[in-house]
Structures are given as C-alpha cells and as structure tokens.
Protein backbone atom coordinates (compact mmCIF):
# COMPACT_ATOMS: atom_id res chain seq x y z
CA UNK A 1 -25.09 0.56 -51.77
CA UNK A 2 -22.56 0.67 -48.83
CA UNK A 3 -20.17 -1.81 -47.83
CA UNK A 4 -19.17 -1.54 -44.23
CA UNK A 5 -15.77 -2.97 -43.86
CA UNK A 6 -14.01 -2.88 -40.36
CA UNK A 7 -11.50 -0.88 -40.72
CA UNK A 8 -8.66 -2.75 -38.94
CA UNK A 9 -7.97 -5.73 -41.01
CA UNK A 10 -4.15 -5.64 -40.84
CA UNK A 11 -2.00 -7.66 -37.98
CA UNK A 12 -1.88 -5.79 -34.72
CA UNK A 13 1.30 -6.21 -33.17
CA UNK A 14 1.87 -7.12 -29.34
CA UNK A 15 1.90 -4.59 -27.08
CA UNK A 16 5.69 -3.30 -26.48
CA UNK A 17 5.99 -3.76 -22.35
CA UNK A 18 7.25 -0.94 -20.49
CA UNK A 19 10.67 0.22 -19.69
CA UNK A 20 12.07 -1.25 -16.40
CA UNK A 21 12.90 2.11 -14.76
CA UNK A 22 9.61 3.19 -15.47
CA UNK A 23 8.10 -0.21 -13.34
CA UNK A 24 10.47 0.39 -10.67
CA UNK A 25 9.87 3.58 -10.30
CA UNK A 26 6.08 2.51 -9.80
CA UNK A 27 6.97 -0.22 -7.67
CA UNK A 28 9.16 2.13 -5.45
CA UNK A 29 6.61 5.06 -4.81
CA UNK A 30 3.58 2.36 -4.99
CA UNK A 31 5.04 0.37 -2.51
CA UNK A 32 5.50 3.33 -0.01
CA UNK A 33 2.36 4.55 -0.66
CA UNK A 34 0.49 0.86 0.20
CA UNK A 35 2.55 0.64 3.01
CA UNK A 36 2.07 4.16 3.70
CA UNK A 37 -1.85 3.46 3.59
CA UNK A 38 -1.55 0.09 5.49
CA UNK A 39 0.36 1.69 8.53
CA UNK A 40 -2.42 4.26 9.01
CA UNK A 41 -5.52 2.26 8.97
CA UNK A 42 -4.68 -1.00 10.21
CA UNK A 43 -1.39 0.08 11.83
CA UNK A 44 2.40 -1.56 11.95
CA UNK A 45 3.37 -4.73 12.60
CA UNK A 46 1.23 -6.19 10.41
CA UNK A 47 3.64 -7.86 7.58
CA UNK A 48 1.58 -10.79 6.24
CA UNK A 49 -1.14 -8.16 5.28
CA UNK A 50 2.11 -5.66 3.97
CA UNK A 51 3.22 -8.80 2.16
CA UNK A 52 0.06 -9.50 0.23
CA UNK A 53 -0.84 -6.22 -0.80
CA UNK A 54 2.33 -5.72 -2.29
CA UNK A 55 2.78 -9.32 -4.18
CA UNK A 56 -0.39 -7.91 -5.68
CA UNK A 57 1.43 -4.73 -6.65
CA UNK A 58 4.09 -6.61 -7.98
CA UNK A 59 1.70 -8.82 -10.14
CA UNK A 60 0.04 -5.84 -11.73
CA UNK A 61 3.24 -3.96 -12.43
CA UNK A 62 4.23 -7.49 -13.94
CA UNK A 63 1.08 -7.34 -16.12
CA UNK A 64 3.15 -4.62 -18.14
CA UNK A 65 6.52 -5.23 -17.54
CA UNK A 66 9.52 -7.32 -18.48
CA UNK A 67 10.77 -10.33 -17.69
CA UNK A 68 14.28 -8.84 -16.84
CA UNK A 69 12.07 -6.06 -14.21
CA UNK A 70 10.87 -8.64 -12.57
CA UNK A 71 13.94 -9.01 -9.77
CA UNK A 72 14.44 -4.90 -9.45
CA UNK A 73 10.37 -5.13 -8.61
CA UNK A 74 10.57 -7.32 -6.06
CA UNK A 75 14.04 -5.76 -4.39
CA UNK A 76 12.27 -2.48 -4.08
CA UNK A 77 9.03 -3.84 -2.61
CA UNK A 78 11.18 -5.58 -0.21
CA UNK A 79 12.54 -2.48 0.51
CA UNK A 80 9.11 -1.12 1.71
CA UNK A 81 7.91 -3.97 3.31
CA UNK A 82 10.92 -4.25 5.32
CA UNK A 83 11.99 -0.82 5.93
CA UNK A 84 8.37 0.29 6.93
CA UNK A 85 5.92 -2.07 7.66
CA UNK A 86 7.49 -4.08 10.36
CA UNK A 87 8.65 -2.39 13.60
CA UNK A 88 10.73 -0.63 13.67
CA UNK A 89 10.16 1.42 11.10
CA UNK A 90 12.75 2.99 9.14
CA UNK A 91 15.28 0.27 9.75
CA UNK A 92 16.40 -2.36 7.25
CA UNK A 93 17.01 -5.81 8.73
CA UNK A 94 17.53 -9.23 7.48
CA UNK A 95 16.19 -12.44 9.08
CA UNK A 96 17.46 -14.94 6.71
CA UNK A 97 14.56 -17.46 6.26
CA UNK A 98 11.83 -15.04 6.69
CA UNK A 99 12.87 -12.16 4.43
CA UNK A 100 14.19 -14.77 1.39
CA UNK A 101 10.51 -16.07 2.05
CA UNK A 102 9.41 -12.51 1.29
CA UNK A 103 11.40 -11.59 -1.76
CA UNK A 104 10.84 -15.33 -3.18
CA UNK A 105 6.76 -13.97 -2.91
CA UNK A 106 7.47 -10.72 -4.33
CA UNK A 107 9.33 -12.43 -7.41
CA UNK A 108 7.30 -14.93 -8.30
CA UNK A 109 4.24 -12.11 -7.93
CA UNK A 110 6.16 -10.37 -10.92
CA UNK A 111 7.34 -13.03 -12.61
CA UNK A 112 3.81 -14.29 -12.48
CA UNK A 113 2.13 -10.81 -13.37
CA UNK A 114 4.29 -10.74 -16.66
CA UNK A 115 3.92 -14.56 -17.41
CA UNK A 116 0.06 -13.84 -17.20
CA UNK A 117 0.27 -11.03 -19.74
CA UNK A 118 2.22 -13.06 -22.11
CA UNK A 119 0.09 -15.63 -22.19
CA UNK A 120 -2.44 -13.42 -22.76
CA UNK A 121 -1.05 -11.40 -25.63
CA UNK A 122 -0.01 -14.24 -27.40
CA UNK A 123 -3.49 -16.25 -27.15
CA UNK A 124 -4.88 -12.97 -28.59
CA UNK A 125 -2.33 -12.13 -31.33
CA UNK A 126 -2.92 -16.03 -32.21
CA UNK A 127 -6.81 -15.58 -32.63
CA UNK A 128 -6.50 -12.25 -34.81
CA UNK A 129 -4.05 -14.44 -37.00
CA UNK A 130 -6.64 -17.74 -37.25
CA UNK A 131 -9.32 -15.73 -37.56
CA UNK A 132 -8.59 -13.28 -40.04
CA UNK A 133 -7.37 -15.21 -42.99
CA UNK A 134 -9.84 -18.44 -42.01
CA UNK A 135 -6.89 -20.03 -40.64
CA UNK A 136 -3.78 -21.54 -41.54
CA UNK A 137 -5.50 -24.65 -43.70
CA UNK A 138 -3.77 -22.78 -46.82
CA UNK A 139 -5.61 -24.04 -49.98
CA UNK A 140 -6.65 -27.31 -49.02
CA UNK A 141 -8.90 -26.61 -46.67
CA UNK A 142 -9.98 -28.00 -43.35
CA UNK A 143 -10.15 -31.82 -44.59
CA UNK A 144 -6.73 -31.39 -46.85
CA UNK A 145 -8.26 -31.67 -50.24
CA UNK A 146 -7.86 -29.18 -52.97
C-alpha cells in the first residue's frame, strides 16, 4: 500500500525582505512611470490623485521591503510627485505644510505596507508551528494532564 505523506513537513522560514536599493530603485522608476501615466490621461495639476496612486505604490513596495526602506521610499516618491505632477513640472519646490503632509502619507504608506506583511508572515509562520506538531500543549495535553 502507499502512504502519501506531504512532502514539506519541516519549518519554513519567513520570507527574507528585499534589499533597500532594490525598493528604491522600484519606487524611483515606478513613481515616474505613475506619474508619467497620470500626466497623460488625466493631465497635471492633479496632486491629490498623484498622491494616492503613489501612497499605494509605496504600500506595495512596503509589502516586501524593510522597515529601514521605508523613509528612502517615501523621499523618492516625493520626488516624483513634486518634481512632476504639480505645475510646473520639472521643478522641485517646498511648501512647508503641504509637502510634510505629503511625505508624512508616503511614509506611513510604507511603513504600513511592511507592517502589513509582517503581520502577515508571522500569523502564518505561527500556524505552520501550531499546526504541525498539534501545538505547543507538550505532553500534557490540551486540559494539562498527563
């Protein structure tokens, strides 16, 4: 008779995120390419839309990133949104409240991105652990007798 036994019964480890130049570089040609994209169908001038789109960039790149990627991320999304989606273009201003407003988003976006995929990870690494030895009861079971 054959047994079928699955054949990964050993602990997975947690994913190993990705090096931060490696999300900054995505961040930095993603962002121009979204803004890039935004300016030609919906046109400049447009920054709450800019602003969204990349927060949502920022989360996803944060999905596989590090914690300590998070600022660099949000700098260089920043740099597109303010270089190139506000008029005019291909200028780099600062308007205090407004743009520490924008980088605050684009932070917590990341921040929040790689948060998410921690949690994640971890709830997931937790139930491969409890379910693959029946738990952590030990000998005594689930009531504590032997």
């Amino acid at each position: 008779m054959v047994e079928w036994v699955p054949l990964g019964r050993g602990a997975r480890p947690v994913p190993q995120p990705v090096a931060a130049p490696l999300v900054w570089t995505g961040a930095f040609v993603g962002a121009l390419v979204l803004v890039a994209v935004l300016n030609s169908l919906v046109g400049p001038g447009r920054p709450g839309l800019a602003l969204s789109v990349l927060s949502l960039l920022a989360a996803l790149l944060g999905l596989c990133a590090r914690f300590t990627a998070a600022p660099g991320t949000a700098v260089l999304c920043w740099l597109s949104l303010n270089g190139f989606a506000i008029p005019p273009a291909g200028t780099l201003s600062w308007a205090g409240a407004r743009d520490a407003t924008w980088l605050g988003c684009l932070f917590v976006a990341a921040v929040g991105g790689t948060a998410l995929a921690r949690v994640h990870h971890a709830r997931a690494a937790y139930r491969r652990l409890s379910t693959a030895g029946g738990g952590f009861e030990g000998r005594e079971g689930r009531a504590g007798r032997p």
